[in-house]
Protein backbone atom coordinates (compact mmCIF):
# COMPACT_ATOMS: atom_id res chain seq x y z
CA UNK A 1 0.00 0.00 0.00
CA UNK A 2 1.73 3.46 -0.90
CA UNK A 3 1.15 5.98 1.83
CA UNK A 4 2.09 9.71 1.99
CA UNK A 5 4.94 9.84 4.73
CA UNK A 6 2.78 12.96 6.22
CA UNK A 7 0.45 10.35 6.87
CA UNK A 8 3.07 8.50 9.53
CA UNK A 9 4.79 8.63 12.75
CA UNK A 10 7.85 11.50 11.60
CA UNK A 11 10.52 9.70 13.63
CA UNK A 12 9.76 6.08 12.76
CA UNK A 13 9.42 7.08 9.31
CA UNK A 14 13.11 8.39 9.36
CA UNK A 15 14.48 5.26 11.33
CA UNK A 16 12.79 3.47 8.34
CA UNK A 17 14.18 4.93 5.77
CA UNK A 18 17.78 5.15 7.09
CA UNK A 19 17.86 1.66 7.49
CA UNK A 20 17.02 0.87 4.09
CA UNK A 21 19.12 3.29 2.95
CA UNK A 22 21.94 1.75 4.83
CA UNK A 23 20.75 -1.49 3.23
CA UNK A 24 20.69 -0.45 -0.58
CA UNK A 25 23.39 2.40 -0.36
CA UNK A 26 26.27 1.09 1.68
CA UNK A 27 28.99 4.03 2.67
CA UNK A 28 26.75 6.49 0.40
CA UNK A 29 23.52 6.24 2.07
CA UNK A 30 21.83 8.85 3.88
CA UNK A 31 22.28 8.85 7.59
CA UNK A 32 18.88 9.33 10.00
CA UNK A 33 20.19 13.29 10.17
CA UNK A 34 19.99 13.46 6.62
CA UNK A 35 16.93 11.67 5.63
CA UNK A 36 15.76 14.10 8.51
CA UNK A 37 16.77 17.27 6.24
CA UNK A 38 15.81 15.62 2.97
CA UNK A 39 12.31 15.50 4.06
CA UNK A 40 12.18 18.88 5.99
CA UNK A 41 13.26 20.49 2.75
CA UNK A 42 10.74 23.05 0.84
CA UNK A 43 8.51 21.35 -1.70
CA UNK A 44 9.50 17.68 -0.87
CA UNK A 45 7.10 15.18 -2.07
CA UNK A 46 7.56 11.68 -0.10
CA UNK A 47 5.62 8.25 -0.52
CA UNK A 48 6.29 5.05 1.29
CA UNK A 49 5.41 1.23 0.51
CA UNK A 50 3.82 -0.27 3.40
CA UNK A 51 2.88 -3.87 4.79
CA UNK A 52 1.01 -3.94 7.53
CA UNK A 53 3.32 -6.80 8.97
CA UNK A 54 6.59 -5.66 7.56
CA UNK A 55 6.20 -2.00 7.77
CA UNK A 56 8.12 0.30 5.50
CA UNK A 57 9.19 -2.18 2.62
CA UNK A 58 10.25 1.06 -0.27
CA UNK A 59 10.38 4.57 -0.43
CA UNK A 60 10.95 7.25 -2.72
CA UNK A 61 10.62 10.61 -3.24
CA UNK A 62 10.55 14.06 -5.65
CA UNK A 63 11.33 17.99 -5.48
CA UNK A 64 9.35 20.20 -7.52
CA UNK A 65 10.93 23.44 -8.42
CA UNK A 66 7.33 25.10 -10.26
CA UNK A 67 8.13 23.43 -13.62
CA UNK A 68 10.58 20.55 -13.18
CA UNK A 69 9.66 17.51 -10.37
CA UNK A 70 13.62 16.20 -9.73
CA UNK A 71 13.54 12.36 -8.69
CA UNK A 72 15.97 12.70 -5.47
CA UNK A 73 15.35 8.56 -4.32
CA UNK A 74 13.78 5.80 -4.48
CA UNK A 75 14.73 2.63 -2.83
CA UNK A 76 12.96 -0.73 -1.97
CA UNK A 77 14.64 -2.95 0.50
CA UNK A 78 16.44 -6.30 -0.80
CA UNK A 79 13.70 -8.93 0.42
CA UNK A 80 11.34 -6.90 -1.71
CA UNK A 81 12.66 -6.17 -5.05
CA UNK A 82 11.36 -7.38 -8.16
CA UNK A 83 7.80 -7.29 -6.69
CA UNK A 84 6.55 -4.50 -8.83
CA UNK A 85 7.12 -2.02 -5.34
CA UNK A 86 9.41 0.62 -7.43
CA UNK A 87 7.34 0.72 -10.22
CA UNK A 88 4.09 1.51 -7.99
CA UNK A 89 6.15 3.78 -6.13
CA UNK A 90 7.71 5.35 -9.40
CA UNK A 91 3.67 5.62 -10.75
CA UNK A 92 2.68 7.53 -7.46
CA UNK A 93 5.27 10.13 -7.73
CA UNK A 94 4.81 11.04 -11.19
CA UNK A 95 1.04 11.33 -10.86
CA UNK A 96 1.80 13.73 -7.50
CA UNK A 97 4.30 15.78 -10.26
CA UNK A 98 1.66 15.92 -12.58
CA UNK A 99 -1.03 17.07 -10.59
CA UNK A 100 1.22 19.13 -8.93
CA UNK A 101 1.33 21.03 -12.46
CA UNK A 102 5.13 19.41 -13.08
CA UNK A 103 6.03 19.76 -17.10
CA UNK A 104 8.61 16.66 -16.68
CA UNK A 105 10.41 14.50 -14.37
CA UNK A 106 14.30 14.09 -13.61
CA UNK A 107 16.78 12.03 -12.39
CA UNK A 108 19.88 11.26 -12.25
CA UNK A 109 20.69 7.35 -12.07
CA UNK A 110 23.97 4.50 -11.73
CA UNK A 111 25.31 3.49 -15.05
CA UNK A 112 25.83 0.32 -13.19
CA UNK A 113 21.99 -0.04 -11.71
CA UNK A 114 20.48 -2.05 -14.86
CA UNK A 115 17.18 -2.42 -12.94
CA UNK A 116 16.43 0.77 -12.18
CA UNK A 117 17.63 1.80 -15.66
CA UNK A 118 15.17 -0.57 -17.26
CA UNK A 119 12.56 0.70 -15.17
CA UNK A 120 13.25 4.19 -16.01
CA UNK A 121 13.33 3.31 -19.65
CA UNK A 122 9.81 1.02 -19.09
CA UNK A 123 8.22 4.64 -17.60
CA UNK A 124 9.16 6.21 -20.69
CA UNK A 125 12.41 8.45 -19.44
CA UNK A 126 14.95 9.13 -22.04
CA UNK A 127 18.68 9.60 -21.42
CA UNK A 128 19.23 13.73 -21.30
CA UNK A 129 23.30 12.89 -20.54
CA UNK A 130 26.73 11.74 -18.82
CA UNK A 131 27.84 13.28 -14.94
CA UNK A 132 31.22 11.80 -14.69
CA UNK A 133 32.12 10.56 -11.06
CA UNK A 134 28.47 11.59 -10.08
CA UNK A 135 28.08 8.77 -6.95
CA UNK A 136 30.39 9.75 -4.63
CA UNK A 137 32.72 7.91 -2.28
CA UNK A 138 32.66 5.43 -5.29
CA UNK A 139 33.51 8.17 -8.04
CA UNK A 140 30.14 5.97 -10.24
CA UNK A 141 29.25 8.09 -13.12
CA UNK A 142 25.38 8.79 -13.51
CA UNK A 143 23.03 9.25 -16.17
CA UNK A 144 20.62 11.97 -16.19
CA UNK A 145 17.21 10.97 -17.63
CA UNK A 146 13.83 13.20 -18.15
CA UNK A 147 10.24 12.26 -18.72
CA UNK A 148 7.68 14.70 -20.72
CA UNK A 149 4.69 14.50 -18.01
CA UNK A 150 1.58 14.18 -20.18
CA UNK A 151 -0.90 16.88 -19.60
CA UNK A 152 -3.39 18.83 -21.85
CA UNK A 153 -1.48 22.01 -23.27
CA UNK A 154 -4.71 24.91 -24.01
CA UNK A 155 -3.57 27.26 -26.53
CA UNK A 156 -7.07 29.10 -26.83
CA UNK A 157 -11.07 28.38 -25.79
CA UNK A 158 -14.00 28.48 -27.10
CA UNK A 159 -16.86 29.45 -25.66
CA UNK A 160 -19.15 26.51 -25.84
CA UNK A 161 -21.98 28.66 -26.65
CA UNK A 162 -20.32 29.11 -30.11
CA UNK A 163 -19.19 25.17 -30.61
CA UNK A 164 -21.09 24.50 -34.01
CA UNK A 165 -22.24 20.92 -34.33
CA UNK A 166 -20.87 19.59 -37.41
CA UNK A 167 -22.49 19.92 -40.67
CA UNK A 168 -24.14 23.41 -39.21
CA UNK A 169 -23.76 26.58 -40.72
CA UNK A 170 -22.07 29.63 -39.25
């Protein structure tokens, strides 16, 4: 079940979320005092995978600047993967961008993390380009990636007092 973090207990949330972190990221993962400032930041948009026996099983999270939603995580803990959990979590986030009136989505991803790259690519994200050394301690170059968000674009109305059924004369 994907659940807005505001919807949870703050500081078991964070505990969460570090661990996992500590699980998937190793010596780059985010520490309790960072996931802390992640999610305190302005115009942070966090969702969480939950099991009602397991507890927080993924997480993963966007920042939208007023046009561009930036992809800043998302993680699902080892025992879980390949259970369709990113991709629901991945779904959830860019409907919140879109309704949140984001144009596109971006990210910046491993050039070593084939799953996550195929799931980026299943989405519909495109490679943008190449940030050398971009995962540090390990010095892992990243890929940055962008998805068009799908919305109507208006360029004019019409009243619909003066939509003509076709076939009828002006």
């Amino acid at each position: 079940m994907i659940v807005d973090i505001t919807e949870l207990d703050r500081e078991q949330t964070i505990r969460s979320i570090s661990a996992l972190e500590s699980e998937l990221f190793g010596r780059g993962a985010w520490s309790e005092s960072a996931v802390r400032q992640e999610l305190d930041a302005p115009a942070r948009t966090y969702v969480v995978d939950m099991d009602d026996h397991a507890g927080i099983r993924g997480y993963a999270g966007f920042w939208y600047d007023g046009d561009d939603a930036e992809l800043m995580t998302i993680g699902v803990g080892k025992a879980y993967q390949r259970q369709g959990i990113a991709a629901a979590l991945l779904k959830r986030l860019i409907q919140e961008a879109d309704t949140q009136g984001a144009a596109r989505m971006l990210l910046e991803v491993r050039v070593d993390n084939m799953p996550a790259l195929a799931l980026y690519q299943r989405f519909g994200f495109q490679r943008l380009g190449l940030r050398k050394r971009y995962y540090q301690p390990e010095g892992i170059d990243a890929y940055t990636m962008s998805l068009d968000i799908a919305r109507p674009h208006i360029a004019g109305f019409q009243s619909a007092n003066t939509v003509r059924k076709e076939g009828e004369e002006r």
